[in-house]
C-alpha atoms as a PDB file:
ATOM      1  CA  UNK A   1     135.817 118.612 106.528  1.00  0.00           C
ATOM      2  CA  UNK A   2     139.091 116.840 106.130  1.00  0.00           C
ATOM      3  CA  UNK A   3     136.841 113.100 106.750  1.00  0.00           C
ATOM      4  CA  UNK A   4     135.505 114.079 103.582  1.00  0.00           C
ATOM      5  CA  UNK A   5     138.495 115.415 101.441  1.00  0.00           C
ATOM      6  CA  UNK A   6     139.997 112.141 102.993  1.00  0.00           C
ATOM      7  CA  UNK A   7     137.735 109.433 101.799  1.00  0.00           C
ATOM      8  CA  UNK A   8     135.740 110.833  98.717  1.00  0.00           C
ATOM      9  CA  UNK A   9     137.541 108.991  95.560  1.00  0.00           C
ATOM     10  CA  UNK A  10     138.319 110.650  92.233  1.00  0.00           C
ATOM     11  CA  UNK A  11     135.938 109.119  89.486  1.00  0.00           C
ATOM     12  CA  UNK A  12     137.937 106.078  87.929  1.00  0.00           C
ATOM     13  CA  UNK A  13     137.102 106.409  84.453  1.00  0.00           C
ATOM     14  CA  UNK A  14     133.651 107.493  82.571  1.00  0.00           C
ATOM     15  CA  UNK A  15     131.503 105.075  83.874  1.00  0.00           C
ATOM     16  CA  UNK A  16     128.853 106.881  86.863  1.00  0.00           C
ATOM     17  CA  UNK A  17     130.267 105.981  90.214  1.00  0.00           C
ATOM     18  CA  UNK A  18     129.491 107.043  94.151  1.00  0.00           C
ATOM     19  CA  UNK A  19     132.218 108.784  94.827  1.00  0.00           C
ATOM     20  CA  UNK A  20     131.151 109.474  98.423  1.00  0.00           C
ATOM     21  CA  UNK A  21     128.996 107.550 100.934  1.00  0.00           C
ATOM     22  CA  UNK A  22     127.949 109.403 103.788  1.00  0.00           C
ATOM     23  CA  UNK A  23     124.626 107.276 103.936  1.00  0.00           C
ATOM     24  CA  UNK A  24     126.468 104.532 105.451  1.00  0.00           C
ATOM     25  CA  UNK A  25     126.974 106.428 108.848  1.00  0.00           C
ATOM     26  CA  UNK A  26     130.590 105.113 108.408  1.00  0.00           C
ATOM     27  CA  UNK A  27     131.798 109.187 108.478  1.00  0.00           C
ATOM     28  CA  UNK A  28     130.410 110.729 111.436  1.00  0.00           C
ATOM     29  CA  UNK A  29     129.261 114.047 111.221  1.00  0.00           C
ATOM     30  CA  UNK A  30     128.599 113.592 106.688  1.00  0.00           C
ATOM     31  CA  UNK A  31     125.623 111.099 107.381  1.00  0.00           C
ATOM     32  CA  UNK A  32     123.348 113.605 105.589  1.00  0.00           C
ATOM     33  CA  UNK A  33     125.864 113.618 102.091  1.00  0.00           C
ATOM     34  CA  UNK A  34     126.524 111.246  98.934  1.00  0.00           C
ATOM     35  CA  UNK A  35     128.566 112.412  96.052  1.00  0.00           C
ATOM     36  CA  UNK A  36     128.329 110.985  92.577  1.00  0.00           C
ATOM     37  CA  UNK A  37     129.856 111.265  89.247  1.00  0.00           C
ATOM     38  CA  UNK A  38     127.368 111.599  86.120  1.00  0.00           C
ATOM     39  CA  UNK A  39     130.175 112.567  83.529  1.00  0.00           C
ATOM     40  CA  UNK A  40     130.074 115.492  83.105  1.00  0.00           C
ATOM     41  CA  UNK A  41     128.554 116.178  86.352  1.00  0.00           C
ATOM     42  CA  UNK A  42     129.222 116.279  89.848  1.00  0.00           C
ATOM     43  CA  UNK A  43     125.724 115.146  91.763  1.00  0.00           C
ATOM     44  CA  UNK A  44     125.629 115.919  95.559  1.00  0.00           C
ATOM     45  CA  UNK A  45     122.301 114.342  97.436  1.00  0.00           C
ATOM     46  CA  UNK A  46     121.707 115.952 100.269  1.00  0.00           C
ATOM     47  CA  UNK A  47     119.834 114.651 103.236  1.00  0.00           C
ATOM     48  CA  UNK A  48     119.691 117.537 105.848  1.00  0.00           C
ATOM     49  CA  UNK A  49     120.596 121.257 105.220  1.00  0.00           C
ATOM     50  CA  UNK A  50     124.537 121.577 104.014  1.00  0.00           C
ATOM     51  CA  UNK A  51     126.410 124.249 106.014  1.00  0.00           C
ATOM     52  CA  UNK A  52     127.957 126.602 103.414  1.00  0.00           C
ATOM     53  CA  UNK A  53     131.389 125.597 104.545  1.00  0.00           C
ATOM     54  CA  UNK A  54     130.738 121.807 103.736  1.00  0.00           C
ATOM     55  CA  UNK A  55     129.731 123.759 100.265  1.00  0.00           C
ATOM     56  CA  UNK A  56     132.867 125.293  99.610  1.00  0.00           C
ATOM     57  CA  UNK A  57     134.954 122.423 100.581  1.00  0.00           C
ATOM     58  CA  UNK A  58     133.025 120.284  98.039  1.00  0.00           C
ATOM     59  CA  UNK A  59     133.351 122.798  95.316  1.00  0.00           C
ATOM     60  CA  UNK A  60     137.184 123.472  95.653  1.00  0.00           C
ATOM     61  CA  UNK A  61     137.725 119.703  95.585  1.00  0.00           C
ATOM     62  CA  UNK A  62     135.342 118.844  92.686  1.00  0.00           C
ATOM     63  CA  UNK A  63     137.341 121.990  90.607  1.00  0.00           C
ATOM     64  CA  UNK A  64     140.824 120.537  91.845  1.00  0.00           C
ATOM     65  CA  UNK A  65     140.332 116.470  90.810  1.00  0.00           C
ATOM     66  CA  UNK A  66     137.934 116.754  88.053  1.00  0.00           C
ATOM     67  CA  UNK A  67     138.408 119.442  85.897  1.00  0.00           C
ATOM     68  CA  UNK A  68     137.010 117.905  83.558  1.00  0.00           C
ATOM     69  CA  UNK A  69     133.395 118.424  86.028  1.00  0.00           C
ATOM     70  CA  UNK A  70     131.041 120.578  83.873  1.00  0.00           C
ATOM     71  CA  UNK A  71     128.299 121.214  86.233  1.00  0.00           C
ATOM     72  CA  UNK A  72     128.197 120.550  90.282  1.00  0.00           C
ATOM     73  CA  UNK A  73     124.826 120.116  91.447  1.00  0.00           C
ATOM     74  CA  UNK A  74     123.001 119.817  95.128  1.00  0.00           C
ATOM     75  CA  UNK A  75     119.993 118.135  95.385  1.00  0.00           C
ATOM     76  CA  UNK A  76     118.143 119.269  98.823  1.00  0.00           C
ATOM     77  CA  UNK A  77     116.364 115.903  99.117  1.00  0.00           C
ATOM     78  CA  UNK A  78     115.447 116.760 102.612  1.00  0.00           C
ATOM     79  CA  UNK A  79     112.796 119.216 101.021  1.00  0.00           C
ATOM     80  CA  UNK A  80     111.205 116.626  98.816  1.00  0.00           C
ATOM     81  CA  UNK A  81     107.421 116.345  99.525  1.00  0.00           C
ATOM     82  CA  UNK A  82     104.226 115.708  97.046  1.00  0.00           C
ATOM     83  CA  UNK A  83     105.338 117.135  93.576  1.00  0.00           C
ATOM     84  CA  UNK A  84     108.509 117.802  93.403  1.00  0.00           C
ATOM     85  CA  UNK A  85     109.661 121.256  92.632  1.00  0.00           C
ATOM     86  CA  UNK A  86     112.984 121.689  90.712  1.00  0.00           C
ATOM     87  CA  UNK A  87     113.747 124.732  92.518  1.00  0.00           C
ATOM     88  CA  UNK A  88     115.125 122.192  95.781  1.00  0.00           C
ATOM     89  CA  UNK A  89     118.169 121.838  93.276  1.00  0.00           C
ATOM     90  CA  UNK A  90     121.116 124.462  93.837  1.00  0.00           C
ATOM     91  CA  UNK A  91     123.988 124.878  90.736  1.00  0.00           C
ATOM     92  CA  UNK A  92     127.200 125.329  92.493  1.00  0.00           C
ATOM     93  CA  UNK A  93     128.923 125.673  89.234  1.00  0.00           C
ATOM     94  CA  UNK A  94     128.070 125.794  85.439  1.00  0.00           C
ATOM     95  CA  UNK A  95     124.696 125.100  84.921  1.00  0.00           C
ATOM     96  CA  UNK A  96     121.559 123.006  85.661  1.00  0.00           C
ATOM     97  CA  UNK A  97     121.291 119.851  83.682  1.00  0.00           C
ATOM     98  CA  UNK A  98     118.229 118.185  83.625  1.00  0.00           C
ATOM     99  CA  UNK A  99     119.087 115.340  81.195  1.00  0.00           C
ATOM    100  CA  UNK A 100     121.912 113.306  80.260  1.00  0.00           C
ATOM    101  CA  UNK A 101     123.427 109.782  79.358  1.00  0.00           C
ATOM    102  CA  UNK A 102     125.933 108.133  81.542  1.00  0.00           C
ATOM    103  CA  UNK A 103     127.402 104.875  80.873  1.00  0.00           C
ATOM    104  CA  UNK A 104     128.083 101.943  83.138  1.00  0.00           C
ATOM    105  CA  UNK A 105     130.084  98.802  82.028  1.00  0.00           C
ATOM    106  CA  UNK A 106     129.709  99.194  78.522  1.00  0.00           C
ATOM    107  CA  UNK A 107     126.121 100.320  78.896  1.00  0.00           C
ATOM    108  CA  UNK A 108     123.834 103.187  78.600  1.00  0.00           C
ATOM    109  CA  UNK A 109     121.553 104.781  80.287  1.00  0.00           C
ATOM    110  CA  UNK A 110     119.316 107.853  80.327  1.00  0.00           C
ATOM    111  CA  UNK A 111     118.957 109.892  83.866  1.00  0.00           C
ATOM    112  CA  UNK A 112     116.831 113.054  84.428  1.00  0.00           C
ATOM    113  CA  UNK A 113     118.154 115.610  87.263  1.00  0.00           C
ATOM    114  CA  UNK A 114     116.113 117.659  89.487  1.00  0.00           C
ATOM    115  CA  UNK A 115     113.072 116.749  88.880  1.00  0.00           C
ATOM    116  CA  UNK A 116     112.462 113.733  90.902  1.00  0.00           C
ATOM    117  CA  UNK A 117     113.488 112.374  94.138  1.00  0.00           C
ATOM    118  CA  UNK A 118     115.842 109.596  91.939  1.00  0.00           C
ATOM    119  CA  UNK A 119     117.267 109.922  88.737  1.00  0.00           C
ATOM    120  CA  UNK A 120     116.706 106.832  87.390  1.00  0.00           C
ATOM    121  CA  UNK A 121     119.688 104.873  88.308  1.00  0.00           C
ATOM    122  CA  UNK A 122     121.070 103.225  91.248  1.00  0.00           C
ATOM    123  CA  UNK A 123     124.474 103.187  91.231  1.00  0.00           C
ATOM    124  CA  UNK A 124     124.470 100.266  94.263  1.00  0.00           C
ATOM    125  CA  UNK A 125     123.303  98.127  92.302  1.00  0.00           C
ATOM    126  CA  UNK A 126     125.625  97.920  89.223  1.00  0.00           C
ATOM    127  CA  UNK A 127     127.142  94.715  90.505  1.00  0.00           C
ATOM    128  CA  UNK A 128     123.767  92.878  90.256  1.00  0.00           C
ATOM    129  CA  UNK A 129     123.299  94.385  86.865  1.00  0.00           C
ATOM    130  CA  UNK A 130     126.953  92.638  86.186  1.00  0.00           C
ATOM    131  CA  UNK A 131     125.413  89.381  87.350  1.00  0.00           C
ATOM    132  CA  UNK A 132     122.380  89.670  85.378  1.00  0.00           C
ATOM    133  CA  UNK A 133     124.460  90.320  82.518  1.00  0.00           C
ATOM    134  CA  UNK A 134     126.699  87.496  83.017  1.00  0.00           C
ATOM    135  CA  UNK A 135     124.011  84.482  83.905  1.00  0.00           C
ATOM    136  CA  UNK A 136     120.974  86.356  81.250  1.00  0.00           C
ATOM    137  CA  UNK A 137     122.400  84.136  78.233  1.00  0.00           C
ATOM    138  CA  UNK A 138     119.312  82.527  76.519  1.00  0.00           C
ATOM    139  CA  UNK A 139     116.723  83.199  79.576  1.00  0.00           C
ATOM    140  CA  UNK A 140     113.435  84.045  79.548  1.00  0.00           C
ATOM    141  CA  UNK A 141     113.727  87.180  82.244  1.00  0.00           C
ATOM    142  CA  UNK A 142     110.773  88.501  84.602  1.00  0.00           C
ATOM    143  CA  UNK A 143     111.669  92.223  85.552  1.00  0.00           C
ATOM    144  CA  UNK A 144     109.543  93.084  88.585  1.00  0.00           C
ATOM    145  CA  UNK A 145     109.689  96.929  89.989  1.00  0.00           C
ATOM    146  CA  UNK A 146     111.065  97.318  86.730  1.00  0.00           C
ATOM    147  CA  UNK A 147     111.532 100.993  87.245  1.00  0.00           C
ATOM    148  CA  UNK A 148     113.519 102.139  84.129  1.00  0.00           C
ATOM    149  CA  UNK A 149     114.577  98.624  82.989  1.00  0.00           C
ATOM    150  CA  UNK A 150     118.129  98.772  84.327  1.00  0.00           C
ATOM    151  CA  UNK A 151     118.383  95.218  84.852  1.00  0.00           C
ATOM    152  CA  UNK A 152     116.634  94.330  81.774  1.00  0.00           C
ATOM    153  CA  UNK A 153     119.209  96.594  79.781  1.00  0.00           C
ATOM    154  CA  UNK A 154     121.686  94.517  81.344  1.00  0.00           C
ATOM    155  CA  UNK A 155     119.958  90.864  80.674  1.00  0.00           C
ATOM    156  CA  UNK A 156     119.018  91.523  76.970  1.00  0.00           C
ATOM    157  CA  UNK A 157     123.220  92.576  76.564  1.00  0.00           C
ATOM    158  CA  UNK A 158     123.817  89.658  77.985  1.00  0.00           C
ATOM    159  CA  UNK A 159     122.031  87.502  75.725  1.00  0.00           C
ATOM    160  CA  UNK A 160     118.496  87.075  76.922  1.00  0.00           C
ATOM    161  CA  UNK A 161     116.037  85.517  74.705  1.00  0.00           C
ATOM    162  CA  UNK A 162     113.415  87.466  76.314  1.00  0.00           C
ATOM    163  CA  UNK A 163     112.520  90.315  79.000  1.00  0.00           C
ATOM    164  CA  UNK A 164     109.394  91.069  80.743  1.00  0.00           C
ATOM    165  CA  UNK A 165     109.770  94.836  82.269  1.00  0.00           C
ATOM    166  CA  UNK A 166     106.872  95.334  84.890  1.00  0.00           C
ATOM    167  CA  UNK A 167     106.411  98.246  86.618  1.00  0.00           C
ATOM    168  CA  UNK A 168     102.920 100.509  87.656  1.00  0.00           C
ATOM    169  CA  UNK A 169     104.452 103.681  86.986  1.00  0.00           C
ATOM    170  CA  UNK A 170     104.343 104.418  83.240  1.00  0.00           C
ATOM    171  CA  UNK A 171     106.734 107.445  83.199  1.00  0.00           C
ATOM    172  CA  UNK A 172     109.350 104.711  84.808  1.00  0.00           C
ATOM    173  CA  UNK A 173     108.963 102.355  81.759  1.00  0.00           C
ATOM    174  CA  UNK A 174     108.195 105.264  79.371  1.00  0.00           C
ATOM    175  CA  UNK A 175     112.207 106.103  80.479  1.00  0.00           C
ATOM    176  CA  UNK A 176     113.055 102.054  80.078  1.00  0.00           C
ATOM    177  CA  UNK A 177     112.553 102.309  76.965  1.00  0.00           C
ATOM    178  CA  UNK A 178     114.464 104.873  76.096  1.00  0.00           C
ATOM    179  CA  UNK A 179     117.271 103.039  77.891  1.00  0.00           C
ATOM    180  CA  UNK A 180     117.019  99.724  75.624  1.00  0.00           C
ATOM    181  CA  UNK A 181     116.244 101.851  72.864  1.00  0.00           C
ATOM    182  CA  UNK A 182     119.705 103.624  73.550  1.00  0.00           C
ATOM    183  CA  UNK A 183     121.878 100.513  73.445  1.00  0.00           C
ATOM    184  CA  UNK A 184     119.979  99.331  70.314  1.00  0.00           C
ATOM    185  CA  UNK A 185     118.382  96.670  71.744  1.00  0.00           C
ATOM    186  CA  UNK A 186     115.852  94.377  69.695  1.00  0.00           C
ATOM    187  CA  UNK A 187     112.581  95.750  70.965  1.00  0.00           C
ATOM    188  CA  UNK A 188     111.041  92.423  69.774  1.00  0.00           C
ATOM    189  CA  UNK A 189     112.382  90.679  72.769  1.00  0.00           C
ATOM    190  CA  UNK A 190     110.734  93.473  75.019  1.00  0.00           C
ATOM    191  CA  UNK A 191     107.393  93.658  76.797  1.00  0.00           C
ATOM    192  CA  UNK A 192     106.319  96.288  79.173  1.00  0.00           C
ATOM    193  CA  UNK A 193     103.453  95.515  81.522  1.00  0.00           C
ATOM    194  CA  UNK A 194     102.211  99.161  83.601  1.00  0.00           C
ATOM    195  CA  UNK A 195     100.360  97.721  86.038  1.00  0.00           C
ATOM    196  CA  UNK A 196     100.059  96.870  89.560  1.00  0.00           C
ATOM    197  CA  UNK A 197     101.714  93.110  90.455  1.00  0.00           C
ATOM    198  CA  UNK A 198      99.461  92.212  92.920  1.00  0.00           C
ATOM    199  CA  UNK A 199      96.335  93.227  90.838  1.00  0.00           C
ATOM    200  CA  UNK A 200      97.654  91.577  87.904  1.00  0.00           C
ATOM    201  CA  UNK A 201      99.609  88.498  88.581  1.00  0.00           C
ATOM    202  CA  UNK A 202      97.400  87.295  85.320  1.00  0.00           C
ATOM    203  CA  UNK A 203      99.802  89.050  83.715  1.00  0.00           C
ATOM    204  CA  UNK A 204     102.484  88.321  84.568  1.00  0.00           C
ATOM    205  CA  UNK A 205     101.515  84.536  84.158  1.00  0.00           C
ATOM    206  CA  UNK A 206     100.832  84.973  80.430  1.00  0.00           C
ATOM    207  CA  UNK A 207     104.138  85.150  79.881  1.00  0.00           C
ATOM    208  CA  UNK A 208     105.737  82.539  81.954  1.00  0.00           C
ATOM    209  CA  UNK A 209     107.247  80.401  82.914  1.00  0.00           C
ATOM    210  CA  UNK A 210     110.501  82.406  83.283  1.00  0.00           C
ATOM    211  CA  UNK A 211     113.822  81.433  83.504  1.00  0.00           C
ATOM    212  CA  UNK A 212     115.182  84.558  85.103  1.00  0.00           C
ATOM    213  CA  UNK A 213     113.551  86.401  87.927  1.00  0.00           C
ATOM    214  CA  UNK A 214     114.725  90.110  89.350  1.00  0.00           C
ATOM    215  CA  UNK A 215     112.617  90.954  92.104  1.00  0.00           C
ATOM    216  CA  UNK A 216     113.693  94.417  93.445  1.00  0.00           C
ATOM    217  CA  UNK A 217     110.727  95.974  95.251  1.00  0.00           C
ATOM    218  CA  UNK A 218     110.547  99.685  96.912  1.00  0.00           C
ATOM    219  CA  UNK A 219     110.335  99.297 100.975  1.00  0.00           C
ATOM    220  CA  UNK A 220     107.560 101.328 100.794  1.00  0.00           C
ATOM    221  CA  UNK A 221     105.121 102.860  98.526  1.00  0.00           C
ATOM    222  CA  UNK A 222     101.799 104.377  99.401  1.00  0.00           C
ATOM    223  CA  UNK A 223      98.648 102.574  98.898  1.00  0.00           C
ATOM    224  CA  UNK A 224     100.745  99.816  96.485  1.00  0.00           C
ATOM    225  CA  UNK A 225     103.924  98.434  98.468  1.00  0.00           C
ATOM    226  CA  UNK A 226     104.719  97.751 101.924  1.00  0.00           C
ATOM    227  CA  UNK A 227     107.479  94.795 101.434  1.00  0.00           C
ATOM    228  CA  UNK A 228     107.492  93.298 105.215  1.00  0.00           C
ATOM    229  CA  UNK A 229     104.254  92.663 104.178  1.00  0.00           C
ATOM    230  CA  UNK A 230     104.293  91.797 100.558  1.00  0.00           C
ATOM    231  CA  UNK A 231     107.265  89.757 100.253  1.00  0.00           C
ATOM    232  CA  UNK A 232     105.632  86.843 100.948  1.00  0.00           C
ATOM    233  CA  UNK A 233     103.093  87.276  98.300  1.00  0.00           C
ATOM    234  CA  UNK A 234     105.563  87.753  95.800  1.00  0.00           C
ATOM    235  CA  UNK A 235     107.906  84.912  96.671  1.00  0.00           C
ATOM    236  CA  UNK A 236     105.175  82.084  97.243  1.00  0.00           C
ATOM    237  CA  UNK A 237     103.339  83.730  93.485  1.00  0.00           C
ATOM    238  CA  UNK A 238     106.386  83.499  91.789  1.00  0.00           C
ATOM    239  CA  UNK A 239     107.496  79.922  92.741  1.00  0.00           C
ATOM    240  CA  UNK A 240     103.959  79.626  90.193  1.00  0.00           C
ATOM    241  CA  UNK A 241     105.895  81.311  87.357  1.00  0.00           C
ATOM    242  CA  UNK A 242     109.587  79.718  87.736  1.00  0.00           C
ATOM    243  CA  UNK A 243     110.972  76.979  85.025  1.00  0.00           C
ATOM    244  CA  UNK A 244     112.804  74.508  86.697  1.00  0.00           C
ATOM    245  CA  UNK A 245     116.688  75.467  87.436  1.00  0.00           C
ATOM    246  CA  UNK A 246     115.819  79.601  87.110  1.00  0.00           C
ATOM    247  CA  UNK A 247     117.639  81.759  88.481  1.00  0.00           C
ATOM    248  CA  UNK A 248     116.476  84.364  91.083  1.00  0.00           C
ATOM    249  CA  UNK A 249     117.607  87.638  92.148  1.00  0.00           C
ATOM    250  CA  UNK A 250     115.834  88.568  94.991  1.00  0.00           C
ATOM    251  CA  UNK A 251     116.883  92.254  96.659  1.00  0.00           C
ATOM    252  CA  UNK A 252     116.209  93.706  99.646  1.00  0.00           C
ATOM    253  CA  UNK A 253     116.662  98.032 100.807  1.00  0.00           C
ATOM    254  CA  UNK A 254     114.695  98.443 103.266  1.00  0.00           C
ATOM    255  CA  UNK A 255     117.042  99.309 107.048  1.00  0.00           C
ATOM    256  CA  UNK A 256     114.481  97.850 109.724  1.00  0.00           C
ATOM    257  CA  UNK A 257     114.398  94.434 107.818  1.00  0.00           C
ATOM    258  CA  UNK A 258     117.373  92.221 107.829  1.00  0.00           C
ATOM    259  CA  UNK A 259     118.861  89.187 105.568  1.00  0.00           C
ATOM    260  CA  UNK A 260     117.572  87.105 107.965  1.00  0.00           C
ATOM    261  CA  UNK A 261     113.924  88.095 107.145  1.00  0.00           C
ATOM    262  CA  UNK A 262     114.394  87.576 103.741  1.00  0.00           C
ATOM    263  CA  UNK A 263     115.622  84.484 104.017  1.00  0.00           C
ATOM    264  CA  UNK A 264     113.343  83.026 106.272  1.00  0.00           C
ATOM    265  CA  UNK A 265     110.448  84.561 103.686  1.00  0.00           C
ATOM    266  CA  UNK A 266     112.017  82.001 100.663  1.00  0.00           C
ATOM    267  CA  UNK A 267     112.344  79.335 103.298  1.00  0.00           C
ATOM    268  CA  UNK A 268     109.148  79.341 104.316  1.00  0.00           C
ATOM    269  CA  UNK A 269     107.195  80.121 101.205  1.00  0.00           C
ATOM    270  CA  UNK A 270     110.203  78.916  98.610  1.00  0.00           C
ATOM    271  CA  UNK A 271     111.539  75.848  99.914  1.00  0.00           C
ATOM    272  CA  UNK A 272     113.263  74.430  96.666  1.00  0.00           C
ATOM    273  CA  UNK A 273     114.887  77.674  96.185  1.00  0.00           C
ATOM    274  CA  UNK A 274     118.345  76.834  96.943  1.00  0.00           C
ATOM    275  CA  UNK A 275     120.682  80.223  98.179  1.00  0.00           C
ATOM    276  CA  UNK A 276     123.695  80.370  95.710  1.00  0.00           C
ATOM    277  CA  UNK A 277     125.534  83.638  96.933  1.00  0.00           C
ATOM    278  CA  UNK A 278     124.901  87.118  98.369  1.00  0.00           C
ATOM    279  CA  UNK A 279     126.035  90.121  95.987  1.00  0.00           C
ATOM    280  CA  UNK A 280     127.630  93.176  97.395  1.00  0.00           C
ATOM    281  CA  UNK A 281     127.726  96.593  96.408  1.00  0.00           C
ATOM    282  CA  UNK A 282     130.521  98.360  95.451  1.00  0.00           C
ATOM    283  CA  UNK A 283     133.087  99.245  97.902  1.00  0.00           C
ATOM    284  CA  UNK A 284     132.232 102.728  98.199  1.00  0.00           C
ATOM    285  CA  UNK A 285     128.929 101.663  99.720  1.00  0.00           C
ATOM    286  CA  UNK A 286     130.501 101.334 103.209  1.00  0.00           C
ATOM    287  CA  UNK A 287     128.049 100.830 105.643  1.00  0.00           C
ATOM    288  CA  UNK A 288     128.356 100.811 109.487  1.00  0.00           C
ATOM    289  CA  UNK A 289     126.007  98.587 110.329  1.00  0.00           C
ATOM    290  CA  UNK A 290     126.020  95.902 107.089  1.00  0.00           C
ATOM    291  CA  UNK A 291     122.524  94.592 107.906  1.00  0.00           C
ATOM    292  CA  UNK A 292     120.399  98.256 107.024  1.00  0.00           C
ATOM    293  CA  UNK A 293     122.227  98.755 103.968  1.00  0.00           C
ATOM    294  CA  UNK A 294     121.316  96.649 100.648  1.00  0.00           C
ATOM    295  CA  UNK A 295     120.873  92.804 100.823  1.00  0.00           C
ATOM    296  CA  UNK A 296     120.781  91.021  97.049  1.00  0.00           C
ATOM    297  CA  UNK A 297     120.977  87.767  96.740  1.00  0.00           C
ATOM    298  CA  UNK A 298     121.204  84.868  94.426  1.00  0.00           C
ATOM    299  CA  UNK A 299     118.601  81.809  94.354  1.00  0.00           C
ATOM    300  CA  UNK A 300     118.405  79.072  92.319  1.00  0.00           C
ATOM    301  CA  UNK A 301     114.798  76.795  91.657  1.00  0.00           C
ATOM    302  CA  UNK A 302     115.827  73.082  91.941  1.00  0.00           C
ATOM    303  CA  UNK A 303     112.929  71.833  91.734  1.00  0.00           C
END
């Protein structure tokens, strides 16, 4: 108990944040727990069952460092299978919210609680939304994975001519656009595309060639995904799709494949894409052993 009450961090500010990382196995015995802040709520994920001791110490911190919490929430992800049921949620305190809008460096975005294994957002990513936002000026952006556009929320802020969100799941998008449509972005510079990329790489060609590329695929997905497979396709399709000098963002979460597999998979089937730099996650991502947790990194096509 005191690992925890030692290393979880007090939210810094309004923006969503981890404030504890448990999934990084650098906190022995708290493997199974990740704490975030979605002002005004306290979001605990949940990987095994929570001993009700573990329970209290969470609450009595939570009510002690931020009172101004409205709702503390555990999510028994361990329970998660087929449709999810909302009853695998438990209110500590206050009440269940299902819906809300968090911000994240000077953004917005829409997340819906308990009643699906994510809520829309993840927060290890926010420094490759910074990047996107930062290096998105004038670009022509593909969005692949798209899930609810939160890279593309970030590229059209930062100036992007145009963004391409694609994405099979519907509901995912259907939630994208809510996102844009919260930070008043001009829906004339954004397409959606539901379908499946490797049954409809026709579509993504009508729009190219891109000057931007976000590739962040799922490890895994049944009867759609499986990326130690499917990387390859992606990466030697793409090249296909690229303007000269475009900039790639190419991310990797998948624990059983390192950032050596990745980058043999551009060398191999993306030799004039040039490695620029690999992008971290926060700090509070600590992880134990660096190549399982989340690999991003930056490409450039030279030629």
């Amino acid at each position: 108990m005191n690992t925890l009450i030692e290393n979880i961090q007090r939210p810094t500010g309004d923006d969503c944040q981890r404030l504890f990382h448990g999934r990084g196995h650098c906190f022995a015995g708290l493997e199974h727990i990740c704490i975030d802040w979605l002002k005004p709520v306290v979001y605990v994920t949940a990987y095994k069952p929570v001993e009700p001791d573990l329970k209290e110490v969470i609450q009595a911190w939570v009510k002690t460092n931020i009172p101004e919490c409205q709702s503390l929430i555990l999510q028994h992800r361990y329970a998660i299978s087929g449709s999810y049921d909302q009853g695998q949620c438990e209110v500590l305190f206050g009440d269940m919210v299902n819906q809300l809008v968090v911000t994240e460096l000077g953004l917005q975005y829409q997340l819906t609680l308990g009643k699906k294994q994510n809520h829309g957002l993840f927060l290890d990513m926010e420094n490759g939304r910074e990047w996107v936002k930062q290096h998105a000026n004038g670009k022509r952006v593909l969005n692949l994975f798209a899930y609810t556009c939160a890279f593309s929320v970030a590229a059209i802020a930062g100036g992007a001519e145009s963004v391409v969100n694609l994405d099979m799941s519907k509901a995912a998008l259907a939630q994208g656009r809510v996102n844009h449509q919260l930070n008043q972005q001009d829906k004339t510079k954004i397409k959606y595309e539901a379908v499946d990329l490797f049954k409809s790489f026709g579509r993504v060609r009508k729009h190219a060639p891109y000057d931007m590329l976000i590739c962040d695929p799922p490890a895994f997905q049944k009867g759609s995904v499986n990326i130690e497979k499917d990387y390859a396709k992606i990466i030697r399709r793409m090249t296909e799709f690229l303007a000269e000098g475009a900039d790639i963002l190419l991310c990797l979460n998948a624990p059983d494949l390192s950032d050596t597999f990745l980058q043999q998979q551009v060398e191999e089937f993306a030799p004039n894409w040039q490695l620029q730099q690999s992008l971290a996650a926060p700090a509070v991502f600590k992880e134990k052993y660096p190549e399982k947790g989340l690999k991003v990194f930056w490409y450039k096509n030279v030629g």
